[in-house]
N, C-alpha and C. Protein backbone atom coordinates (compact mmCIF):
# COMPACT_ATOMS: atom_id res chain seq x y z
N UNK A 1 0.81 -1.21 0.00
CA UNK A 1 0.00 0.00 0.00
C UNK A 1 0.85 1.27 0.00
N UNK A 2 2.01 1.39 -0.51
CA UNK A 2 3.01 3.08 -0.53
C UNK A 2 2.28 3.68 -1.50
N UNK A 3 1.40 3.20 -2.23
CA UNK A 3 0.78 4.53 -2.76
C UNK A 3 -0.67 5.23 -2.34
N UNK A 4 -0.80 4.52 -1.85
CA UNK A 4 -2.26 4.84 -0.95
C UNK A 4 -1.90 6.09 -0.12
N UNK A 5 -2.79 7.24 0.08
CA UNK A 5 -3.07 8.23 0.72
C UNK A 5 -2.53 8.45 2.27
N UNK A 6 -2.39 8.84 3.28
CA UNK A 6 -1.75 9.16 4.25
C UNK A 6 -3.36 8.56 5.38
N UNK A 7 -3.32 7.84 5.92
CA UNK A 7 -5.07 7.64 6.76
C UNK A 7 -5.31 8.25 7.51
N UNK A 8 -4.67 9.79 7.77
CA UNK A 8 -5.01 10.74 8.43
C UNK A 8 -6.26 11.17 7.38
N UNK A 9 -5.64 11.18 5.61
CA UNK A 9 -6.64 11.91 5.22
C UNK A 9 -7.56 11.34 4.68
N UNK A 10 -7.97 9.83 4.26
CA UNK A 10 -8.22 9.02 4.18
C UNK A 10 -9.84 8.88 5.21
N UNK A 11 -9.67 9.02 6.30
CA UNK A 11 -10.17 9.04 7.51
C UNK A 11 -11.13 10.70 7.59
N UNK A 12 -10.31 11.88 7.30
CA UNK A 12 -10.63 13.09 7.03
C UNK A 12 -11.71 13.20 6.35
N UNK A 13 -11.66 12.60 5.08
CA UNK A 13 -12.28 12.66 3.61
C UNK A 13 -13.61 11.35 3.84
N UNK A 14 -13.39 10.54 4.50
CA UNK A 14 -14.95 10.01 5.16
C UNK A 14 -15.32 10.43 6.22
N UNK A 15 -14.71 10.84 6.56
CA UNK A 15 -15.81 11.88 7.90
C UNK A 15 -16.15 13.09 7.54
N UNK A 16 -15.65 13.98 6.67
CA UNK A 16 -16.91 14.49 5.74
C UNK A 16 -17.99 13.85 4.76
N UNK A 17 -17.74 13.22 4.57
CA UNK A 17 -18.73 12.05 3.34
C UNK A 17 -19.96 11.54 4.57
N UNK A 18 -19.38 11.23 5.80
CA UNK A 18 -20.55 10.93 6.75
C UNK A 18 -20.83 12.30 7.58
N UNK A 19 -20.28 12.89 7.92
CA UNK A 19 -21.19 14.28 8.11
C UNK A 19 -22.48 14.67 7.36
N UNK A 20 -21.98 14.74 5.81
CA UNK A 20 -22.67 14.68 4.95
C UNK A 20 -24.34 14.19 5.06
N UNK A 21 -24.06 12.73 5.26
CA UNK A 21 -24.52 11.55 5.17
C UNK A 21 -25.46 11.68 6.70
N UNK A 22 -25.14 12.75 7.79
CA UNK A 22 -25.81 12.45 8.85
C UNK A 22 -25.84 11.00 9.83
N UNK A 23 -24.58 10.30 9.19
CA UNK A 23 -24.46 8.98 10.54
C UNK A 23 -23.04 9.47 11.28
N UNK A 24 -24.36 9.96 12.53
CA UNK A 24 -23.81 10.36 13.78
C UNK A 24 -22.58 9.11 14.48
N UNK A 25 -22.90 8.12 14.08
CA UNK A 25 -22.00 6.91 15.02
C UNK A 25 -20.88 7.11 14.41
N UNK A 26 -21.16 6.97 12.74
CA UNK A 26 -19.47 6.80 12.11
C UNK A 26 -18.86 8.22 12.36
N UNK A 27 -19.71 9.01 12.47
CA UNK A 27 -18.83 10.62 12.78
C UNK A 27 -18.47 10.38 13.78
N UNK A 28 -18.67 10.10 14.85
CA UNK A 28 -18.04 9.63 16.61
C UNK A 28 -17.02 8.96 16.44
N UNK A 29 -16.47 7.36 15.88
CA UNK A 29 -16.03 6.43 15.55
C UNK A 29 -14.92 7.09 14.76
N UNK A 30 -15.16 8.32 13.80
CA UNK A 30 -13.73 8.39 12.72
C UNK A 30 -13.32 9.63 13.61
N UNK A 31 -14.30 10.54 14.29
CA UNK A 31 -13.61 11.38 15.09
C UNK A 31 -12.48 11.02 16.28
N UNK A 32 -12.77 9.40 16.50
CA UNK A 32 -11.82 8.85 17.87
C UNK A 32 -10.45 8.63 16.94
N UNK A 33 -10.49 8.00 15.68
CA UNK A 33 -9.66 7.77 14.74
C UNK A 33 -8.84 8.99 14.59
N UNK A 34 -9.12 10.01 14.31
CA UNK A 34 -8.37 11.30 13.90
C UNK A 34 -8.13 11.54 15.34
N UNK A 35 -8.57 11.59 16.38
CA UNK A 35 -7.65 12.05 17.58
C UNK A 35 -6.85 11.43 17.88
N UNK A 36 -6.73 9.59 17.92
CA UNK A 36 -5.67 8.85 18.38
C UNK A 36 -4.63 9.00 17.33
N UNK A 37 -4.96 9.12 15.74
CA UNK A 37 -3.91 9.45 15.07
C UNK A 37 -2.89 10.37 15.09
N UNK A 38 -3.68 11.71 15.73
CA UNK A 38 -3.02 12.82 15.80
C UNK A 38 -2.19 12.87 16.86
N UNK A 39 -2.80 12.44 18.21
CA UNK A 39 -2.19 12.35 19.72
C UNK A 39 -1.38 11.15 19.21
N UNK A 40 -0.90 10.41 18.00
CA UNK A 40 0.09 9.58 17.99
C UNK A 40 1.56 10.49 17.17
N UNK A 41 0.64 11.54 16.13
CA UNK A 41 1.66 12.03 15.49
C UNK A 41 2.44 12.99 16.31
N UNK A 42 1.78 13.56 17.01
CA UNK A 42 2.17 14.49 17.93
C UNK A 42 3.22 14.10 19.03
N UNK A 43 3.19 12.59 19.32
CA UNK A 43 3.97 11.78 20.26
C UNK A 43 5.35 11.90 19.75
N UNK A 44 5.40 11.33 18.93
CA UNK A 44 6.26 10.95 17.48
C UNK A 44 7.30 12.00 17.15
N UNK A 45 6.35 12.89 16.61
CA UNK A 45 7.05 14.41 16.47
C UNK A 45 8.01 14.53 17.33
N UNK A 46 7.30 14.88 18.86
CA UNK A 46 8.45 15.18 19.81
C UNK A 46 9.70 14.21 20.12
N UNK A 47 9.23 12.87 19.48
CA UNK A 47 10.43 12.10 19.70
C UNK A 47 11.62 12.39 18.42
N UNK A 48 10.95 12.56 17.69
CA UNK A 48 11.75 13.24 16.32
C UNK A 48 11.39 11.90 15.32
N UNK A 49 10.53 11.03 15.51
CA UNK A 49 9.98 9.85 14.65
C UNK A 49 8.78 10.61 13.83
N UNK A 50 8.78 10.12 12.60
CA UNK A 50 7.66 10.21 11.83
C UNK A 50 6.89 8.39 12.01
N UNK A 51 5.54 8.77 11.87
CA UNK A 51 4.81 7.53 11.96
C UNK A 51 4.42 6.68 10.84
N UNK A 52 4.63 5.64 10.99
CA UNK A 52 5.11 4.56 9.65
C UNK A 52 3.66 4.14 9.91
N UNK A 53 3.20 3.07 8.84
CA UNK A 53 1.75 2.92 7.96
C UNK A 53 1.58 1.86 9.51
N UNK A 54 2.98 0.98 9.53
CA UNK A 54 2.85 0.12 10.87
C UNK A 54 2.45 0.34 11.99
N UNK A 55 3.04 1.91 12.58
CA UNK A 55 2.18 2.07 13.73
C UNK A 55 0.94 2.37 13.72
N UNK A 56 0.64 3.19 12.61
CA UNK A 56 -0.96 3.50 12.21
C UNK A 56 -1.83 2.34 12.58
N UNK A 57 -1.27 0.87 12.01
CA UNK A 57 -2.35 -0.36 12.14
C UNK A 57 -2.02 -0.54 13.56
N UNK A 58 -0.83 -0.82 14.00
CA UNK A 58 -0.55 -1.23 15.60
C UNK A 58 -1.88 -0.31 16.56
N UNK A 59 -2.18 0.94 16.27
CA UNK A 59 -2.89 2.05 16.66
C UNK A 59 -4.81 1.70 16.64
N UNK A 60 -4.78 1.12 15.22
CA UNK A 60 -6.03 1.29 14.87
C UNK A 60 -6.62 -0.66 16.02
N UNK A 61 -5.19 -1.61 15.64
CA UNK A 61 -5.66 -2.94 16.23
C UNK A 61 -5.67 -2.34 18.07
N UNK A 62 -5.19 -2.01 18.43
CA UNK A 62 -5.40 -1.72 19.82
C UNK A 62 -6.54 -0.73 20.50
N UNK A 63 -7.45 -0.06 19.39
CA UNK A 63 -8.47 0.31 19.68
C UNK A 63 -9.38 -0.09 19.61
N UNK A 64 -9.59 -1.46 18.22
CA UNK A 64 -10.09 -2.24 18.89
C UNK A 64 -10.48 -3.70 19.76
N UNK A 65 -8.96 -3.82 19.81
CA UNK A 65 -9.27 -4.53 21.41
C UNK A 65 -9.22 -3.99 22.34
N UNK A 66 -9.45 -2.80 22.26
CA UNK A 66 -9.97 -1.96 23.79
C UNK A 66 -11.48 -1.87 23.81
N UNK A 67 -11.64 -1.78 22.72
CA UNK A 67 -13.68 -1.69 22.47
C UNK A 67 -14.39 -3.11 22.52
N UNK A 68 -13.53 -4.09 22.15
CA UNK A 68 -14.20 -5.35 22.04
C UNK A 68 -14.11 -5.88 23.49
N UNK A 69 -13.41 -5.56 24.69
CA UNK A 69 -13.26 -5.53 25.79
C UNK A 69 -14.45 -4.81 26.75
N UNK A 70 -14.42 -3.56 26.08
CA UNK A 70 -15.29 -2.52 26.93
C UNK A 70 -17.05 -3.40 26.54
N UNK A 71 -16.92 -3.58 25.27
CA UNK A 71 -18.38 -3.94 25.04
C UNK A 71 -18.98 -5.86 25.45
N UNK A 72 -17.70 -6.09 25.66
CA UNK A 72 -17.76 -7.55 26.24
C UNK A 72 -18.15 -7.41 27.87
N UNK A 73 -17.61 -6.25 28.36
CA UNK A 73 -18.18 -5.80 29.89
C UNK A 73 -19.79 -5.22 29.78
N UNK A 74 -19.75 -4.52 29.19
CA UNK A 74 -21.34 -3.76 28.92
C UNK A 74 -21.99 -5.05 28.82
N UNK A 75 -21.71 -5.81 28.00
CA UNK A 75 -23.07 -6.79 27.67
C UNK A 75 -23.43 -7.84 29.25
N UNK A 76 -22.16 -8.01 29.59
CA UNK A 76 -21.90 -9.04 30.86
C UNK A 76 -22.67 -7.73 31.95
N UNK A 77 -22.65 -6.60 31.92
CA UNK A 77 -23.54 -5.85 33.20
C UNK A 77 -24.79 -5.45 32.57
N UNK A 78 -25.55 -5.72 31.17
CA UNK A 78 -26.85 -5.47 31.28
C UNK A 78 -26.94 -4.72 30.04
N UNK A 79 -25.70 -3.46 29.71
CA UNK A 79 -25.89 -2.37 29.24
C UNK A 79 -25.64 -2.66 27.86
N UNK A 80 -27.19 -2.97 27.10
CA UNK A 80 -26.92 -3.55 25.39
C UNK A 80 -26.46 -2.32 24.73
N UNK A 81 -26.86 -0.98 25.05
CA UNK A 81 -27.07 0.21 23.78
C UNK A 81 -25.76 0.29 24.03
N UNK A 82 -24.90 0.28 25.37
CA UNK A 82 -23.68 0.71 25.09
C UNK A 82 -23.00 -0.58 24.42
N UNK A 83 -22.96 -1.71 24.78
CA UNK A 83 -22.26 -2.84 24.04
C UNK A 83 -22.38 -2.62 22.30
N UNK A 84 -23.63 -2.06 21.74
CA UNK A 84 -23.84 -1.90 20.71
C UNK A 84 -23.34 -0.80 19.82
N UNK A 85 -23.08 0.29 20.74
CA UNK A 85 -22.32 1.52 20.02
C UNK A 85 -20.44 1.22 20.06
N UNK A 86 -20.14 0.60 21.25
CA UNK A 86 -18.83 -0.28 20.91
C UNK A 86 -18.66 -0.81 19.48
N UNK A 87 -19.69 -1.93 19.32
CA UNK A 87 -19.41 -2.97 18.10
C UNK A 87 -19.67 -1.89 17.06
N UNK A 88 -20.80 -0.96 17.13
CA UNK A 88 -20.46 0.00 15.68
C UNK A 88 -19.26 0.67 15.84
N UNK A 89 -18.51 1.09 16.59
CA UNK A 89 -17.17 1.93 16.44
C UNK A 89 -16.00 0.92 16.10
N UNK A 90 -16.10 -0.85 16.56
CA UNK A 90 -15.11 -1.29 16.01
C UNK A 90 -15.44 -1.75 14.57
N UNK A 91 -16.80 -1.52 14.26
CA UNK A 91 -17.14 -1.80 12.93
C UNK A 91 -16.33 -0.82 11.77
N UNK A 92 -16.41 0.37 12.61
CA UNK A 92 -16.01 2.00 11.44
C UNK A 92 -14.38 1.32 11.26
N UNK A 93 -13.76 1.27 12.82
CA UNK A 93 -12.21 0.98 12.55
C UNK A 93 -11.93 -0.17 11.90
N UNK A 94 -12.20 -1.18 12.08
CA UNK A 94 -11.87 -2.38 10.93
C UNK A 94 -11.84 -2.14 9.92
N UNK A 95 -12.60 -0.78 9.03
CA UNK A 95 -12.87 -1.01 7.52
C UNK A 95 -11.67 -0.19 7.26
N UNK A 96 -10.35 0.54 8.20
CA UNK A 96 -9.06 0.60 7.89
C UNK A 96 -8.43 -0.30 8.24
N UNK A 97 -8.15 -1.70 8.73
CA UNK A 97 -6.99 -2.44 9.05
C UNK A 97 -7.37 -3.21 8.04
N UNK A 98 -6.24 -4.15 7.56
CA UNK A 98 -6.25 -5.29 6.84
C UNK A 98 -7.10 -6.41 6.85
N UNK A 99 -7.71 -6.92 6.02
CA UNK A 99 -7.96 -8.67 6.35
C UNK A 99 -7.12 -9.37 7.38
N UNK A 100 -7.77 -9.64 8.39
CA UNK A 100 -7.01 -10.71 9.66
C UNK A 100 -7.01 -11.66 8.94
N UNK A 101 -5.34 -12.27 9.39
CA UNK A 101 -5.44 -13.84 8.87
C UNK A 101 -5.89 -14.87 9.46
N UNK A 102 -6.80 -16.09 8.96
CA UNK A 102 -7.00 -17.57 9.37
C UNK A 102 -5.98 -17.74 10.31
N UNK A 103 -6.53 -18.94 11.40
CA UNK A 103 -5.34 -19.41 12.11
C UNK A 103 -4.21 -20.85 11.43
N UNK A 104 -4.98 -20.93 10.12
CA UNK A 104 -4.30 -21.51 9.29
C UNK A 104 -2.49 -21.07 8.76
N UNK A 105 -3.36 -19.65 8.05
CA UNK A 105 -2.44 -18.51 7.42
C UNK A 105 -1.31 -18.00 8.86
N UNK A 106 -1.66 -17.86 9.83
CA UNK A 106 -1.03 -17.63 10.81
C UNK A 106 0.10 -18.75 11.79
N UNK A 107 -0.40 -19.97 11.22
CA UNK A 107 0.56 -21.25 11.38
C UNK A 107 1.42 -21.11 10.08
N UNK A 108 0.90 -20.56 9.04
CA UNK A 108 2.31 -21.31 8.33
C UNK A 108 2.94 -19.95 7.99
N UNK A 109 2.23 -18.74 8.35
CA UNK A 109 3.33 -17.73 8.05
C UNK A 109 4.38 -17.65 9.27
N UNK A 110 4.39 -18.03 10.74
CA UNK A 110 5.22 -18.48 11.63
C UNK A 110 5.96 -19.66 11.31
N UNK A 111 5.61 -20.69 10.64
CA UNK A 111 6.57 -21.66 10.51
C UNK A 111 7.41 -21.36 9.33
N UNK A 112 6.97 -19.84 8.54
CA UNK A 112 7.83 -19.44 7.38
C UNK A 112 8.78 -18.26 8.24
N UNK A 113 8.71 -17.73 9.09
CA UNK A 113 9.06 -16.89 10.61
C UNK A 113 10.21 -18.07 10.72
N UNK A 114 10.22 -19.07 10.85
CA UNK A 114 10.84 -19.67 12.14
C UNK A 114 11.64 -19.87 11.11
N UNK A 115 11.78 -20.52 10.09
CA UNK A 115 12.95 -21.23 9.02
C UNK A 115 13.53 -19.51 8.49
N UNK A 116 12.95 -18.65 8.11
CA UNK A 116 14.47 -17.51 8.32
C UNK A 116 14.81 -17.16 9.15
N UNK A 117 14.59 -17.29 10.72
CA UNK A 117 15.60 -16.60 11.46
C UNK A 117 15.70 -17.32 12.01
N UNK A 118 15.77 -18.79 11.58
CA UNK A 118 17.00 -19.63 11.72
C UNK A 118 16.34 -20.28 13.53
N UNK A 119 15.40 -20.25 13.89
CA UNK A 119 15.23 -20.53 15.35
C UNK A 119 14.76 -21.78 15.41
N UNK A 120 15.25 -22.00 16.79
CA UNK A 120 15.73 -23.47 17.60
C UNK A 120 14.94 -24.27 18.67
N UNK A 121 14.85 -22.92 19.41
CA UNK A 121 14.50 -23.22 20.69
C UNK A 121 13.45 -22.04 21.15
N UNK A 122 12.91 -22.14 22.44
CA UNK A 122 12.05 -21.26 23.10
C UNK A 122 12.52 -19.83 23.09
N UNK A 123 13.81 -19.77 23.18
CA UNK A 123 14.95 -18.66 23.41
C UNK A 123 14.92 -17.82 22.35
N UNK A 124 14.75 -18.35 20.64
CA UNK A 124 14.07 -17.63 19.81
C UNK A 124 12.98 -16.95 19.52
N UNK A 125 12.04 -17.23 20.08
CA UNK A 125 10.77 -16.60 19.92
C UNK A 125 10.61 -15.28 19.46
N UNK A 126 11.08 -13.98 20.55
CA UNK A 126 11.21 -12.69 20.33
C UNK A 126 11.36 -12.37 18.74
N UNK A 127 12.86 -13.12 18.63
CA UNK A 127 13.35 -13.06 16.96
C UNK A 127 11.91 -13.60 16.28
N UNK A 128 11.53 -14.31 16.03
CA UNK A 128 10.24 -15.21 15.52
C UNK A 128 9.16 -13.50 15.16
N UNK A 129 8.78 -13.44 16.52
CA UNK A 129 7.71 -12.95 16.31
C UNK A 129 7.70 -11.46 16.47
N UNK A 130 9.09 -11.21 16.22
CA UNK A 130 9.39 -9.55 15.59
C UNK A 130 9.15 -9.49 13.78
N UNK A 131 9.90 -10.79 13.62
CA UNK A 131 10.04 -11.23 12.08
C UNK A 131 8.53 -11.02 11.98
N UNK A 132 7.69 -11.53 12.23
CA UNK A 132 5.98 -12.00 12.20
C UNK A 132 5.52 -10.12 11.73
N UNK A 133 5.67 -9.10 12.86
CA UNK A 133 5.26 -8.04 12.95
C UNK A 133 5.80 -6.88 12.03
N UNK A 134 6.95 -7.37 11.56
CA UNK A 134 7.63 -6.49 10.56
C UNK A 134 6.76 -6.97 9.29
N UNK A 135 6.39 -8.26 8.68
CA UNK A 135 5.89 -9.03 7.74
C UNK A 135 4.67 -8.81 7.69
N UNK A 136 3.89 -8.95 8.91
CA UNK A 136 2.49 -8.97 9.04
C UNK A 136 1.44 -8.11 9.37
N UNK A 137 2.34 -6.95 9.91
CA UNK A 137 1.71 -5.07 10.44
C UNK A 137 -0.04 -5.35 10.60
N UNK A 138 -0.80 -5.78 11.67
CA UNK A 138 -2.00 -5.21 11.15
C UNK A 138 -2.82 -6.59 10.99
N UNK A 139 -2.31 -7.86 10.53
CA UNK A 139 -2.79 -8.77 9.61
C UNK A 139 -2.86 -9.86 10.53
N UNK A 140 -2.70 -9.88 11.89
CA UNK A 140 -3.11 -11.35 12.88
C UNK A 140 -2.49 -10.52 14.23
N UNK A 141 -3.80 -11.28 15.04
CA UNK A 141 -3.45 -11.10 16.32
C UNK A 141 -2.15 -11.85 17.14
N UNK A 142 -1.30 -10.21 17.17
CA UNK A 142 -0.09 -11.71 17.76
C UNK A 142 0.05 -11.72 19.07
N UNK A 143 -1.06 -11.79 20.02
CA UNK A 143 -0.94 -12.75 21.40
C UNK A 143 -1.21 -14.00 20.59
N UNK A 144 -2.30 -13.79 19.76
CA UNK A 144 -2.43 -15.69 19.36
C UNK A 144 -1.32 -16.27 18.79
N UNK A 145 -0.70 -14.83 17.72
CA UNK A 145 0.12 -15.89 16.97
C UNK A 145 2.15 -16.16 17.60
N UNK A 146 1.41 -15.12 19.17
CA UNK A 146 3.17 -15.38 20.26
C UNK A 146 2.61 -17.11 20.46
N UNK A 147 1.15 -17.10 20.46
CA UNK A 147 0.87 -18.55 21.66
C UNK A 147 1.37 -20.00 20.48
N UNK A 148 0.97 -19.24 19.02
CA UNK A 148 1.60 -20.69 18.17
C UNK A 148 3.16 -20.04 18.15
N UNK A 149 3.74 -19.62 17.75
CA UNK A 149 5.33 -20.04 17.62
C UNK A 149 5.72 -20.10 18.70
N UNK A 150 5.14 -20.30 20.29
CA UNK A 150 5.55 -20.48 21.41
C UNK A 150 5.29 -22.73 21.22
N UNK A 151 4.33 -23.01 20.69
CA UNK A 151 3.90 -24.15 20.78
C UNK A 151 5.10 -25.07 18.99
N UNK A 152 4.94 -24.07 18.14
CA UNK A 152 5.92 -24.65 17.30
C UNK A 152 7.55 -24.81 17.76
N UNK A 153 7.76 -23.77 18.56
CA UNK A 153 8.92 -23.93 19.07
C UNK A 153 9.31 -25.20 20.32
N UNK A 154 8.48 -25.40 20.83
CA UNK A 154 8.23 -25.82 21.93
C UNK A 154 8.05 -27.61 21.65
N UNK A 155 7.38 -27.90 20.61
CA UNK A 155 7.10 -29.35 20.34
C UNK A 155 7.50 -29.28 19.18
């Protein structure tokens, strides 16, 4: 994707299209998007880093497993409308991250992980599943996919 647009503006340019459009949720949902983006660029800046497409997804996957969390509590105490405005806000953010991979695709792109950097033992892993995140930005959850190259390594 290096030629694709910057998803600051990307993000910009549909939240006028839904302004437009009068859906109040996705205007809420891309408005959280443009603040965490910005309160990321702004981080960045002061470190003297510009923000790569990678942290953008690292950014967008951690918001929502913060929402799929929050709305997994709402539903467990009663509160459907809020569980429900959760799942529409991780609905808006998903339609910027990648296709998640199968836990298929996620076994054999780790066992393609493990044969270049050459790893052995448990002691490799880190290496493993840095390789995974440089390769995969965005594209599988890697607590699941630390828990398989912890188990490929392992047996």
């Amino acid at each position: 994707m290096p030629d694709s647009p910057p998803l600051r503006d990307t993000v910009a340019t549909q939240m006028k299209e839904a302004m437009k459009g009068g859906q109040k949720v996705r205007v809420g949902a891309l408005r959280l998007i443009m603040a965490a983006l910005k309160e990321r660029e702004i981080e960045a800046r002061g470190a003297g880093k510009i923000v790569s497409r990678a942290d953008e997804l690292a950014l967008l996957t951690k918001m929502v497993k913060s929402r799929q969390e929050s709305a997994a509590i709402y539903a467990e105490a009663g509160r459907k409308e809020l569980a429900e405005q959760e799942s529409a806000e991780i609905a808006v953010i998903g339609e910027f991250l990648p296709k998640q991979m199968d836990e298929e695709a996620v076994i054999a792109a780790a066992k393609s992980a493990i044969a270049s950097t050459g790893a052995t033992s448990i002691k490799d892993m880190g290496k493993v599943v840095n390789a995974l995140k440089s390769a995969h930005a965005g594209e599988m959850d890697f607590a699941k996919a630390s828990a398989i190259v912890k188990g490929l390594l392992s047996g």
